[in-house]
C-alpha atoms as a PDB file:
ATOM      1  CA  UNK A   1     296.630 158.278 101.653  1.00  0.00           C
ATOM      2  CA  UNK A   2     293.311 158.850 100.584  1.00  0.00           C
ATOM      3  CA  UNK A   3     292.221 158.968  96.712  1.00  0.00           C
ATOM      4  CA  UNK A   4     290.796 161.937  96.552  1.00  0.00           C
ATOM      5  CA  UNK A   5     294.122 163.668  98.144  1.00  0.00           C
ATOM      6  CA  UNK A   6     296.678 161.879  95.645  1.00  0.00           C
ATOM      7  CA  UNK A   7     294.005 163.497  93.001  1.00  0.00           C
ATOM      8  CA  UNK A   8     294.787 167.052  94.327  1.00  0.00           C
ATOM      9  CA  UNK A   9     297.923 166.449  94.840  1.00  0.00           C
ATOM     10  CA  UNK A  10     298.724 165.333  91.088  1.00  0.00           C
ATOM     11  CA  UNK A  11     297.037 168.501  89.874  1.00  0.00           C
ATOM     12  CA  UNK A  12     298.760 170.614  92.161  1.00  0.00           C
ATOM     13  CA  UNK A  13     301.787 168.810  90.430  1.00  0.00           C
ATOM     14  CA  UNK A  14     301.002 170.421  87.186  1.00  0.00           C
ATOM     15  CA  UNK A  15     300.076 173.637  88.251  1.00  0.00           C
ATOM     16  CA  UNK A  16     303.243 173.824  87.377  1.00  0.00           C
ATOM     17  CA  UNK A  17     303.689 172.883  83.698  1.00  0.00           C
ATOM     18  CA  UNK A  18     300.154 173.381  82.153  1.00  0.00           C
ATOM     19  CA  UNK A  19     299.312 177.227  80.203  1.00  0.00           C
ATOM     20  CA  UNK A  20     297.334 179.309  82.102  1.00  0.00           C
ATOM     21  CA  UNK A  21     293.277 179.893  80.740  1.00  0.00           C
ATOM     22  CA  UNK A  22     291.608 183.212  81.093  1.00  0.00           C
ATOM     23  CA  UNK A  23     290.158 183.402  84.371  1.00  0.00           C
ATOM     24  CA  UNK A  24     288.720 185.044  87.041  1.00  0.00           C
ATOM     25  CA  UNK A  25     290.816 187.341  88.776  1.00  0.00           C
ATOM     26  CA  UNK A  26     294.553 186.402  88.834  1.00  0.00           C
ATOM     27  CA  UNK A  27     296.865 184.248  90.767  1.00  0.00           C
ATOM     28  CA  UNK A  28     297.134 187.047  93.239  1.00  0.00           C
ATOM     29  CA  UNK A  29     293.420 187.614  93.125  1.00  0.00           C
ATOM     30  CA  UNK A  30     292.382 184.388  94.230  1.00  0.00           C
ATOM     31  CA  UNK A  31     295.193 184.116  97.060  1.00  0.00           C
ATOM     32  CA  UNK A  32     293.588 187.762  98.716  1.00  0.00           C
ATOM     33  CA  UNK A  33     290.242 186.195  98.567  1.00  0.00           C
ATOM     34  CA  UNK A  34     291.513 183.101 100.337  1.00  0.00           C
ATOM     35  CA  UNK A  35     294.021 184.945 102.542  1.00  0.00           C
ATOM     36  CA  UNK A  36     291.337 187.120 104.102  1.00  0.00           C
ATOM     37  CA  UNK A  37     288.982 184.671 104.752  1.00  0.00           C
ATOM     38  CA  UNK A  38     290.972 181.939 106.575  1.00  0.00           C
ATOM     39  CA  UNK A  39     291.831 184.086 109.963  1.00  0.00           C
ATOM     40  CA  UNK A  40     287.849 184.821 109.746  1.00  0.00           C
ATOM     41  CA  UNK A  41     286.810 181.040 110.370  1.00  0.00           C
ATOM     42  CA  UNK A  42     285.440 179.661 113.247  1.00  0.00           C
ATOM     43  CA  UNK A  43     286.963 176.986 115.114  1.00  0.00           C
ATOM     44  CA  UNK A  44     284.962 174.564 113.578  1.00  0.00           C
ATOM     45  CA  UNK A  45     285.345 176.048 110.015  1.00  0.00           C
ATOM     46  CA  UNK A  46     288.868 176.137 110.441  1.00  0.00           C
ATOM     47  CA  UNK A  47     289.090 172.712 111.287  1.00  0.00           C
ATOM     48  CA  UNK A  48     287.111 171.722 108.543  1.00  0.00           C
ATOM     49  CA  UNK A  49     289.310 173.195 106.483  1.00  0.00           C
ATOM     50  CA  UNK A  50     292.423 172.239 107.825  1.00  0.00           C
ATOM     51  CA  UNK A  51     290.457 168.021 107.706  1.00  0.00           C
ATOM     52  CA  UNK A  52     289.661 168.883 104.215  1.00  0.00           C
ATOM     53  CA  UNK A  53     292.691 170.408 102.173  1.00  0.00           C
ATOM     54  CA  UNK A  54     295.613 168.028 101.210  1.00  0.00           C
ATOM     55  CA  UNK A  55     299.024 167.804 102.988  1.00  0.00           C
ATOM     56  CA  UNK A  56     300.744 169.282 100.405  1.00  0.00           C
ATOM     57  CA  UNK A  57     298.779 172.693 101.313  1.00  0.00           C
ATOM     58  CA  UNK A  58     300.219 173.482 105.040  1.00  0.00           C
ATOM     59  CA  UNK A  59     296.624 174.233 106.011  1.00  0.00           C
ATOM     60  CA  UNK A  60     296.785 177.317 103.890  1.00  0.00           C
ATOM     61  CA  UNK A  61     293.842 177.558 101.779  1.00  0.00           C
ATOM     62  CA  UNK A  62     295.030 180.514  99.631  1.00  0.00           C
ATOM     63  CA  UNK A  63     298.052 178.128  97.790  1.00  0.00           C
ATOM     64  CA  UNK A  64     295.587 176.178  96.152  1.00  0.00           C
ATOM     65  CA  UNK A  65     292.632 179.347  95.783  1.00  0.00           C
ATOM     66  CA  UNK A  66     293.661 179.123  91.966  1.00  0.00           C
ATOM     67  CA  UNK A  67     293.584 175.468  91.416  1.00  0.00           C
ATOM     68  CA  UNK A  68     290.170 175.641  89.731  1.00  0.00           C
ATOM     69  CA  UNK A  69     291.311 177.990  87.454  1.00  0.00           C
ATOM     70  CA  UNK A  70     294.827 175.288  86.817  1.00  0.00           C
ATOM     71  CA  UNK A  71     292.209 171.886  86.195  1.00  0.00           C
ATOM     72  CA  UNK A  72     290.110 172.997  83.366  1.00  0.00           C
ATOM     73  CA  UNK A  73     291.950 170.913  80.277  1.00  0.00           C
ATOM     74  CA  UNK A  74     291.236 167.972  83.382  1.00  0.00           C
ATOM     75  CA  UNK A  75     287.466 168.958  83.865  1.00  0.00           C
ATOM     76  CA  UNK A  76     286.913 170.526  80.755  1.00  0.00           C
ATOM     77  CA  UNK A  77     282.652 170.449  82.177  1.00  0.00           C
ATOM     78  CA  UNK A  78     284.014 173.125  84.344  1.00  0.00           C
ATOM     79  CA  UNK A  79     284.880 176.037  82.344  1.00  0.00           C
ATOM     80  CA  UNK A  80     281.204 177.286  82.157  1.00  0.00           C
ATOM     81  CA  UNK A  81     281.059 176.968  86.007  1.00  0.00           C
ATOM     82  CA  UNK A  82     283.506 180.362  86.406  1.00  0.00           C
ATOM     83  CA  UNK A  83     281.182 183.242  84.790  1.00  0.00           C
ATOM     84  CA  UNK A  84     277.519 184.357  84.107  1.00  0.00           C
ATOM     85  CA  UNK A  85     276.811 185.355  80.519  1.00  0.00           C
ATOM     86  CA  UNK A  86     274.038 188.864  81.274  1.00  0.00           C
ATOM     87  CA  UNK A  87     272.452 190.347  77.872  1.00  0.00           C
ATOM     88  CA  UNK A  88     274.053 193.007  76.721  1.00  0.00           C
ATOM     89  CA  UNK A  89     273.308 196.298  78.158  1.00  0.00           C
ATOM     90  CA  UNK A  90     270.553 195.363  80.188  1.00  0.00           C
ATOM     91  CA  UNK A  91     272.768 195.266  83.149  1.00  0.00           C
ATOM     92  CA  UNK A  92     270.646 192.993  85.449  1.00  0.00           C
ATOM     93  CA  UNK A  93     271.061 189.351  86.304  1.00  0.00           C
ATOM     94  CA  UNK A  94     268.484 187.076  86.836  1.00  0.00           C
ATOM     95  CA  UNK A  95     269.326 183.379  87.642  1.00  0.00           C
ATOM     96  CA  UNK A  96     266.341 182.233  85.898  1.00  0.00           C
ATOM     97  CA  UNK A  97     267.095 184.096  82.510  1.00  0.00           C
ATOM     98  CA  UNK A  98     271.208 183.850  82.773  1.00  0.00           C
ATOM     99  CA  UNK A  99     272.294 180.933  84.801  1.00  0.00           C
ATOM    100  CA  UNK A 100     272.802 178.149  81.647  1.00  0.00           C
ATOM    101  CA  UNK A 101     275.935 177.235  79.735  1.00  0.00           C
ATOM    102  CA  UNK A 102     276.424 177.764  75.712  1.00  0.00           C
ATOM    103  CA  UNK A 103     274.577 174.804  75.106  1.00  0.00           C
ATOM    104  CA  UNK A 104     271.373 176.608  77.504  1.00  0.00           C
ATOM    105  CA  UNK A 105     271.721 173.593  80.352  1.00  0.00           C
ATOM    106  CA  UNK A 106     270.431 174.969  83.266  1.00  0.00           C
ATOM    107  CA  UNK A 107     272.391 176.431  86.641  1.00  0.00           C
ATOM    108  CA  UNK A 108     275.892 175.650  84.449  1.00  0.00           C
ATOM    109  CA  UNK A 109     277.347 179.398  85.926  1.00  0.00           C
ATOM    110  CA  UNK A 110     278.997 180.666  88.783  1.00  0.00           C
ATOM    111  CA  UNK A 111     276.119 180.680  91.018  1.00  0.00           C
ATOM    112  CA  UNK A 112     274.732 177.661  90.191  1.00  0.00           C
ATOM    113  CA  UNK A 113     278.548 175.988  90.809  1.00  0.00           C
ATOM    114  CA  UNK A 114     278.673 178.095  94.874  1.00  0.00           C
ATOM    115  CA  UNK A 115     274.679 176.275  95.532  1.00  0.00           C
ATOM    116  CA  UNK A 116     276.030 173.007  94.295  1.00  0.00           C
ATOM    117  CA  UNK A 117     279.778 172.710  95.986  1.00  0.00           C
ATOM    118  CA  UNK A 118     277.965 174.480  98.787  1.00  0.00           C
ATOM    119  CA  UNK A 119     275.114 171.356  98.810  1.00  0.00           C
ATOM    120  CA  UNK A 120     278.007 169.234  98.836  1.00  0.00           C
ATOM    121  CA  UNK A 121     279.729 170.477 101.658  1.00  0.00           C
ATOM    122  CA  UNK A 122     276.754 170.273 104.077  1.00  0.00           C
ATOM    123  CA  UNK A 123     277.297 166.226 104.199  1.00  0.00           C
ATOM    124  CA  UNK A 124     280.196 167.608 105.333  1.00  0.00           C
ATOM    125  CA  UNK A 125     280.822 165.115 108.691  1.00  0.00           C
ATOM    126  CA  UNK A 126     277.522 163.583 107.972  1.00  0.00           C
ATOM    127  CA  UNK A 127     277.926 160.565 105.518  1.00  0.00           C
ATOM    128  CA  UNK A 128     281.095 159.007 106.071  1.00  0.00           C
ATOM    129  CA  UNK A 129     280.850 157.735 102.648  1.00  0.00           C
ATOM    130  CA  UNK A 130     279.910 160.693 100.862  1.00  0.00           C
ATOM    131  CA  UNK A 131     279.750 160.552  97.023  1.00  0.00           C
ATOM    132  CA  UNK A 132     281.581 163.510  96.544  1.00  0.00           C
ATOM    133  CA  UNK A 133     285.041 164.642  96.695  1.00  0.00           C
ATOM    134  CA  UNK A 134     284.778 167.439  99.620  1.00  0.00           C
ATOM    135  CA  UNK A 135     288.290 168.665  98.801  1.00  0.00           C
ATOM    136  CA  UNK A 136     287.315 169.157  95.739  1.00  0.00           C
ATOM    137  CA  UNK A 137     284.086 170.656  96.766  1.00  0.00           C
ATOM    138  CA  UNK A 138     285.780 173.417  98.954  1.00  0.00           C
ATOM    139  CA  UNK A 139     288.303 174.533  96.459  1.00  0.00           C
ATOM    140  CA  UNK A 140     285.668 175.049  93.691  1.00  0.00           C
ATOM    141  CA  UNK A 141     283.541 177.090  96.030  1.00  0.00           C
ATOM    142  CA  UNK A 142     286.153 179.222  97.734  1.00  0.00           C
ATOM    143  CA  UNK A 143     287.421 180.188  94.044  1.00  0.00           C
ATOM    144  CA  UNK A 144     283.942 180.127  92.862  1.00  0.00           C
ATOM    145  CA  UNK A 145     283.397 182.676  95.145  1.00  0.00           C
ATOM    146  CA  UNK A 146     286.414 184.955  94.205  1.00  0.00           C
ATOM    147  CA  UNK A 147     285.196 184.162  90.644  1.00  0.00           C
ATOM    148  CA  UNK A 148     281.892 185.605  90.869  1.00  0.00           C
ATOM    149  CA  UNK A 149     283.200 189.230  92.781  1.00  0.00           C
ATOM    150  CA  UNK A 150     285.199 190.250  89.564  1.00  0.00           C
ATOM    151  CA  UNK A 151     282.986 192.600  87.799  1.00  0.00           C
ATOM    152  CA  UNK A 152     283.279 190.864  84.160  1.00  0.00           C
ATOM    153  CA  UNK A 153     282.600 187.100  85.499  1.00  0.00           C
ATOM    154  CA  UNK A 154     279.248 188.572  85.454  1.00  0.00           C
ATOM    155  CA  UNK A 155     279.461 190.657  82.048  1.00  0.00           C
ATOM    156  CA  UNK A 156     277.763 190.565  78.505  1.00  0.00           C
ATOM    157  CA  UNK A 157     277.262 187.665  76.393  1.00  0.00           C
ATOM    158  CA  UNK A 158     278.166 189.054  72.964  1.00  0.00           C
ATOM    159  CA  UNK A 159     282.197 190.393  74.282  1.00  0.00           C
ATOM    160  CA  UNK A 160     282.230 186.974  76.843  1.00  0.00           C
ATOM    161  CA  UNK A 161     282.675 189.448  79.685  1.00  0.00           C
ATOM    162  CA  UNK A 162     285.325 191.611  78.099  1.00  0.00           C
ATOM    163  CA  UNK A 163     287.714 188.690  76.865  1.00  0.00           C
ATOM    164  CA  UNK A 164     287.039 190.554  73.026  1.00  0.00           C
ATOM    165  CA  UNK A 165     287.558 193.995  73.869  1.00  0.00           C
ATOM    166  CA  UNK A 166     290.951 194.891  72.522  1.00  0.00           C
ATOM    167  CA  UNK A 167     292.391 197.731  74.598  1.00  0.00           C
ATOM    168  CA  UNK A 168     295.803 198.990  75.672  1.00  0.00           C
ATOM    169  CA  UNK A 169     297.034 199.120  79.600  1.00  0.00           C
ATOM    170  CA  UNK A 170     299.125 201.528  79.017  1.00  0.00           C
ATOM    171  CA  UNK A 171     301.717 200.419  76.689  1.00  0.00           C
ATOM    172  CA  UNK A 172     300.765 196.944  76.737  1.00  0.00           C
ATOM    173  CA  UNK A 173     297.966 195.423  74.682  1.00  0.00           C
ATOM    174  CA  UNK A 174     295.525 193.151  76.429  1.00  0.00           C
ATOM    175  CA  UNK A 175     291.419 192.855  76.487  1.00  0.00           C
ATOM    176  CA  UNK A 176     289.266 194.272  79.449  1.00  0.00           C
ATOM    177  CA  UNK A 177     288.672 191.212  81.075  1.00  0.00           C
ATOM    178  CA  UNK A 178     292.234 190.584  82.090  1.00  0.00           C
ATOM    179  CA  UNK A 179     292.619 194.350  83.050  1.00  0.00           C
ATOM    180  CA  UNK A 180     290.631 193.158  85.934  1.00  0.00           C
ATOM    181  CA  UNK A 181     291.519 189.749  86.415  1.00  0.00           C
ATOM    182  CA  UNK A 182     295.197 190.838  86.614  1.00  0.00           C
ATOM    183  CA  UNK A 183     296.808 194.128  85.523  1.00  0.00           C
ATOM    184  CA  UNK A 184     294.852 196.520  87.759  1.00  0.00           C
ATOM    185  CA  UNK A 185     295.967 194.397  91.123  1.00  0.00           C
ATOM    186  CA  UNK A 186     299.298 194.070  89.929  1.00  0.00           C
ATOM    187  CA  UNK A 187     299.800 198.024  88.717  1.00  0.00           C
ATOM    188  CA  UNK A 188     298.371 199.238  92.352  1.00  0.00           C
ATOM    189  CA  UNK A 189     300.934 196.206  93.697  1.00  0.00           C
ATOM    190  CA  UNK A 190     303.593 197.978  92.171  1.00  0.00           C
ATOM    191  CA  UNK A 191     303.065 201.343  93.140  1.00  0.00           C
ATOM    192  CA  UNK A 192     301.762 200.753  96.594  1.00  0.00           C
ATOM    193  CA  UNK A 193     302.798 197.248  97.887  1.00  0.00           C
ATOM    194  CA  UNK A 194     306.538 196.898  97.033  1.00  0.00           C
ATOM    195  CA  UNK A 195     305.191 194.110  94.434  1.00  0.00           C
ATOM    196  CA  UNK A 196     304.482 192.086  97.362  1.00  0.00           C
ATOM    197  CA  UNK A 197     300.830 190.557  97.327  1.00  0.00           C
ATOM    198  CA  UNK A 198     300.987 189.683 101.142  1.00  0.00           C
ATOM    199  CA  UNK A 199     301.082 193.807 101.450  1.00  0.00           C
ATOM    200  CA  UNK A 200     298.151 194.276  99.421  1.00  0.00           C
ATOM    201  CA  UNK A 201     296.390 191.622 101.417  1.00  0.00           C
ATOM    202  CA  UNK A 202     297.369 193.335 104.724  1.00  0.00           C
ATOM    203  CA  UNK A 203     296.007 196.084 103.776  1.00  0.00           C
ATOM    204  CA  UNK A 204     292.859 195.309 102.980  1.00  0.00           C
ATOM    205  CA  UNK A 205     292.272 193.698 105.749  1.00  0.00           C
ATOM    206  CA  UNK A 206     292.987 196.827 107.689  1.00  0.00           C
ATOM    207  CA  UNK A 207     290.448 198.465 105.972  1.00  0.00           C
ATOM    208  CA  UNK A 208     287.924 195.834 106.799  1.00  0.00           C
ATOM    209  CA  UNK A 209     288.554 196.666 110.462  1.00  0.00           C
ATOM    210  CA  UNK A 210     288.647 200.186 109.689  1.00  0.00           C
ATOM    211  CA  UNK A 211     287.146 201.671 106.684  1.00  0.00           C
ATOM    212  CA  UNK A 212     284.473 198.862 106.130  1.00  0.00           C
ATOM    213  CA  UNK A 213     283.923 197.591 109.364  1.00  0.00           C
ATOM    214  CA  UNK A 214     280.299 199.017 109.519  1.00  0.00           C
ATOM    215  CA  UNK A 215     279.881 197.659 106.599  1.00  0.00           C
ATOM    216  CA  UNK A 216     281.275 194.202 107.023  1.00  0.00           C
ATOM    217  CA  UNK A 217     278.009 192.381 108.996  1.00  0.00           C
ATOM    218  CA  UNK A 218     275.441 193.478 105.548  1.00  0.00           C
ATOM    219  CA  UNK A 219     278.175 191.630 103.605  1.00  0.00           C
ATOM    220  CA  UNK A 220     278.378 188.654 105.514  1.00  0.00           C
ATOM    221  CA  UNK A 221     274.548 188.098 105.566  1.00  0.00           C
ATOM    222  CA  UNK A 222     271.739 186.750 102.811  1.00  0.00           C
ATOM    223  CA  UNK A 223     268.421 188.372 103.126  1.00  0.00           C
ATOM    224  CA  UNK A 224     267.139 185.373 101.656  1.00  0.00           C
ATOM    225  CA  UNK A 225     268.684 182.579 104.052  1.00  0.00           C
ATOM    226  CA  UNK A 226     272.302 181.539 104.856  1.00  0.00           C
ATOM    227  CA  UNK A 227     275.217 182.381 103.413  1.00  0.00           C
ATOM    228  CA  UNK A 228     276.546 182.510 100.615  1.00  0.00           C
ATOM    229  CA  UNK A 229     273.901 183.953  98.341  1.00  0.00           C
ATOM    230  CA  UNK A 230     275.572 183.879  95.074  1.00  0.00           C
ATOM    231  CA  UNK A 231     272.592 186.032  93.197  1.00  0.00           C
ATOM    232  CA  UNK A 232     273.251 188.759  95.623  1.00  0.00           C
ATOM    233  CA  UNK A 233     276.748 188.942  94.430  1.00  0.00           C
ATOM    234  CA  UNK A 234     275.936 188.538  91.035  1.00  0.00           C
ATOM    235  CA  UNK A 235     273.422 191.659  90.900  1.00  0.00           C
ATOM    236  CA  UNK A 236     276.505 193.569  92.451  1.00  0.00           C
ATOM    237  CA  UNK A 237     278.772 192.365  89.693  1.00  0.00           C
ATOM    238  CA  UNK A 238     276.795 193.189  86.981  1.00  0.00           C
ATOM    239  CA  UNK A 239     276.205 196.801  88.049  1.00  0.00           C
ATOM    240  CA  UNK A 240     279.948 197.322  88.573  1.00  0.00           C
ATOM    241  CA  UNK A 241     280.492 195.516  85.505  1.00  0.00           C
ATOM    242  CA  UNK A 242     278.418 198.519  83.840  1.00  0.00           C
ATOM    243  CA  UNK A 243     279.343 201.606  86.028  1.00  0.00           C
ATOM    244  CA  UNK A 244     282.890 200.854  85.871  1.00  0.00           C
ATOM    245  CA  UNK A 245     284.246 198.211  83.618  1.00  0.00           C
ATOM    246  CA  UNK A 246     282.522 198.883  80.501  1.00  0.00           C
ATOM    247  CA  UNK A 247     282.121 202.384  81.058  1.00  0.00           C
ATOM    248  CA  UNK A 248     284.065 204.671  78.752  1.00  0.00           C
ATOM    249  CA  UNK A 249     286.017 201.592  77.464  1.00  0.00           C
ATOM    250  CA  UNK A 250     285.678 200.974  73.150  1.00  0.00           C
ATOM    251  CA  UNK A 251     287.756 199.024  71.241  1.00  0.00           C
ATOM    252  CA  UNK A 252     291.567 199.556  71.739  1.00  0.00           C
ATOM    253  CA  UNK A 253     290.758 202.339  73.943  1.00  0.00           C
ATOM    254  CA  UNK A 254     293.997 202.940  76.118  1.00  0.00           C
ATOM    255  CA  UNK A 255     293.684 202.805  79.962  1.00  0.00           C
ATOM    256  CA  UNK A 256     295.554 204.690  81.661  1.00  0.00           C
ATOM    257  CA  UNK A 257     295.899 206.640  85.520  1.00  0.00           C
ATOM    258  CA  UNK A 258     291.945 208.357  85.018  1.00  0.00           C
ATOM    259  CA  UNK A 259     291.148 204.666  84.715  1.00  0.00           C
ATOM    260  CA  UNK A 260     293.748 202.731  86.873  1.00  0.00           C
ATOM    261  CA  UNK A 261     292.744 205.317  89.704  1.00  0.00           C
ATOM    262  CA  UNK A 262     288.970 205.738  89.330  1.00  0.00           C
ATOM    263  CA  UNK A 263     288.471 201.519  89.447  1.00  0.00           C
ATOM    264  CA  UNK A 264     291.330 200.128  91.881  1.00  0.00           C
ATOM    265  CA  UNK A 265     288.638 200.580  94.676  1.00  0.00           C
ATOM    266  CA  UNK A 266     286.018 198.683  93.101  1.00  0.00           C
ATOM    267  CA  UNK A 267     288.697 196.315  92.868  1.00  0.00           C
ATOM    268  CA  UNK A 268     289.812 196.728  96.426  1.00  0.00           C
ATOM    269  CA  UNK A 269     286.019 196.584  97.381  1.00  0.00           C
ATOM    270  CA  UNK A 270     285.451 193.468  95.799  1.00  0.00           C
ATOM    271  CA  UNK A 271     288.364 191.117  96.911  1.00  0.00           C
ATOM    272  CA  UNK A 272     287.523 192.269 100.936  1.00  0.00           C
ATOM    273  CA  UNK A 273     283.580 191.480  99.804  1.00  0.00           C
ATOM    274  CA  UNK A 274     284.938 188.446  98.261  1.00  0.00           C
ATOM    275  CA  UNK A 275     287.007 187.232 101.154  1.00  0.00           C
ATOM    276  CA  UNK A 276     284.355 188.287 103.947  1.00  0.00           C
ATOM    277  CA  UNK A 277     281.710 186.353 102.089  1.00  0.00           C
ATOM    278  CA  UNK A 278     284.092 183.139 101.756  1.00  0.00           C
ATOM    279  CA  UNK A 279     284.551 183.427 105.193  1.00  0.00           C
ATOM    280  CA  UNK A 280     280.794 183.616 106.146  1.00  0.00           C
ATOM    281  CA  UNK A 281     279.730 180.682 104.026  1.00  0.00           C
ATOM    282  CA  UNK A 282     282.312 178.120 105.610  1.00  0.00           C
ATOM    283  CA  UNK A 283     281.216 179.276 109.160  1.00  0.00           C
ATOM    284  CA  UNK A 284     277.487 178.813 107.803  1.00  0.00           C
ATOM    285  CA  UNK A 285     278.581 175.326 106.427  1.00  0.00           C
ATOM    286  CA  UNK A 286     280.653 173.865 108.875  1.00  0.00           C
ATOM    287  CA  UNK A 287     279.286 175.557 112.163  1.00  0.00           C
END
């Protein structure tokens, strides 16, 4: 077996005793991201794919779509590769100005992590004895790409992209940032999916054939190049971030149905963006 698949496979191991870490959407999230792109690769994408993840995965990409989210207290360098940290208020993003960790070391962020694990997968079939771990590589950027699609990955420095706001989902007290990571995809699971994410998923992807489809070709392409193109996506978040997220949201404000129903499709719009886009960069990577 090769070392970089007994890696994965140890860390898939303790997905399932290590705490969770705030993160970009949730569990389910991630999978619908994953889930929707996979029957959009090409044959040689799909291969890729298949070549690339580990055994343990049954050539489904979605069961490990979370597994950057699982490895931080491994790769604790990686926690400043999920977000973008915008100035508050402005509601722009510039990579230039925003694209730095804590510490201000350049392209530490979510779009600097797709152009890197993106770089890395173009030697892809190239070197045989590439330096770096391509398994690894794809599962940072197909989260990486979720990660950068929720709204508050991309949100103001001072509140850390909502993870300070203290607000109420109803009954239950939480902060802003997990409201969309997590409790408005699992509230619209629960009235509309039977509490089954593979429902949720379906339908989404009906309304990319339906709904979205003339929409679906502008989100699959980069006016700038190839896909992906990460500061496209981050722009997007940002404004979403402002027009929706933070909007009419103070502290322990309670969010309720004129909330839940006004932002589930920005949600909705976001994970089919998300998993179109994931899609479109593996086909531009692998061929």
């Amino acid at each position: 077996m090769k070392l970089f698949e007994i890696q994965i496979l140890v860390f898939v191991a303790l997905l399932f005793v290590c705490p969770s870490f705030v993160h970009g959407w949730g569990v389910d999230g991630h999978l619908t991201v994953c889930r929707i792109a996979q029957p959009r690769l090409s044959e040689a994408a799909a291969n890729a794919v298949k070549d690339l993840l580990p055994a343990s995965a049954d050539d489904d990409l979605g069961s490990l779509c979370s597994w950057a989210d699982r490895v931080k207290f491994h790769y604790p360098w990686s926690s400043p590769l999920h977000y973008i940290d915008t100035p508050d208020n402005l509601c722009t993003y510039l990579y230039s100005r925003d694209c730095k960790d804590e510490n201000g070391i350049k392209d530490r962020c979510v779009a600097g992590a797709i152009n890197n694990y993106t770089s890395q997968l173009l030697s892809y079939g190239k070197d045989a004895a590439s330096q770096h771990n391509l398994t690894e590589a794809l599962l940072f950027l197909a989260h990486f790409v979720g990660d950068i699609h929720q709204p508050l990955h991309v949100g103001f420095t001072s509140d850390k992209g909502g993870n300070t706001i203290d607000v109420h989902w109803y009954t239950r007290k939480t902060v802003l940032h997990h409201v969309w990571d997590d409790n408005i995809i699992e509230t619209a699971e629960q009235r509309y999916d039977n509490s089954d994410v593979d429902e949720l998923i379906d339908a989404l992807q009906k309304n990319i054939t339906a709904e979205w489809a003339d929409k679906v070709k502008t989100w699959e392409t980069c006016s700038s190049g190839k896909p992906p193109c990460p500061n496209v996506y981050a722009s997007e978040s940002i404004k979403a971030a402002c027009n929706w997220a933070y909007k009419g949201v103070s502290e322990n404000s309670v969010l309720e149905d004129d909330y839940f129903l006004t932002r589930l499709p920005i949600v909705n719009l976001r994970l089919a963006q998300g998993g179109v886009r994931l899609a479109a960069a593996l086909n531009s990577i692998f061929g």
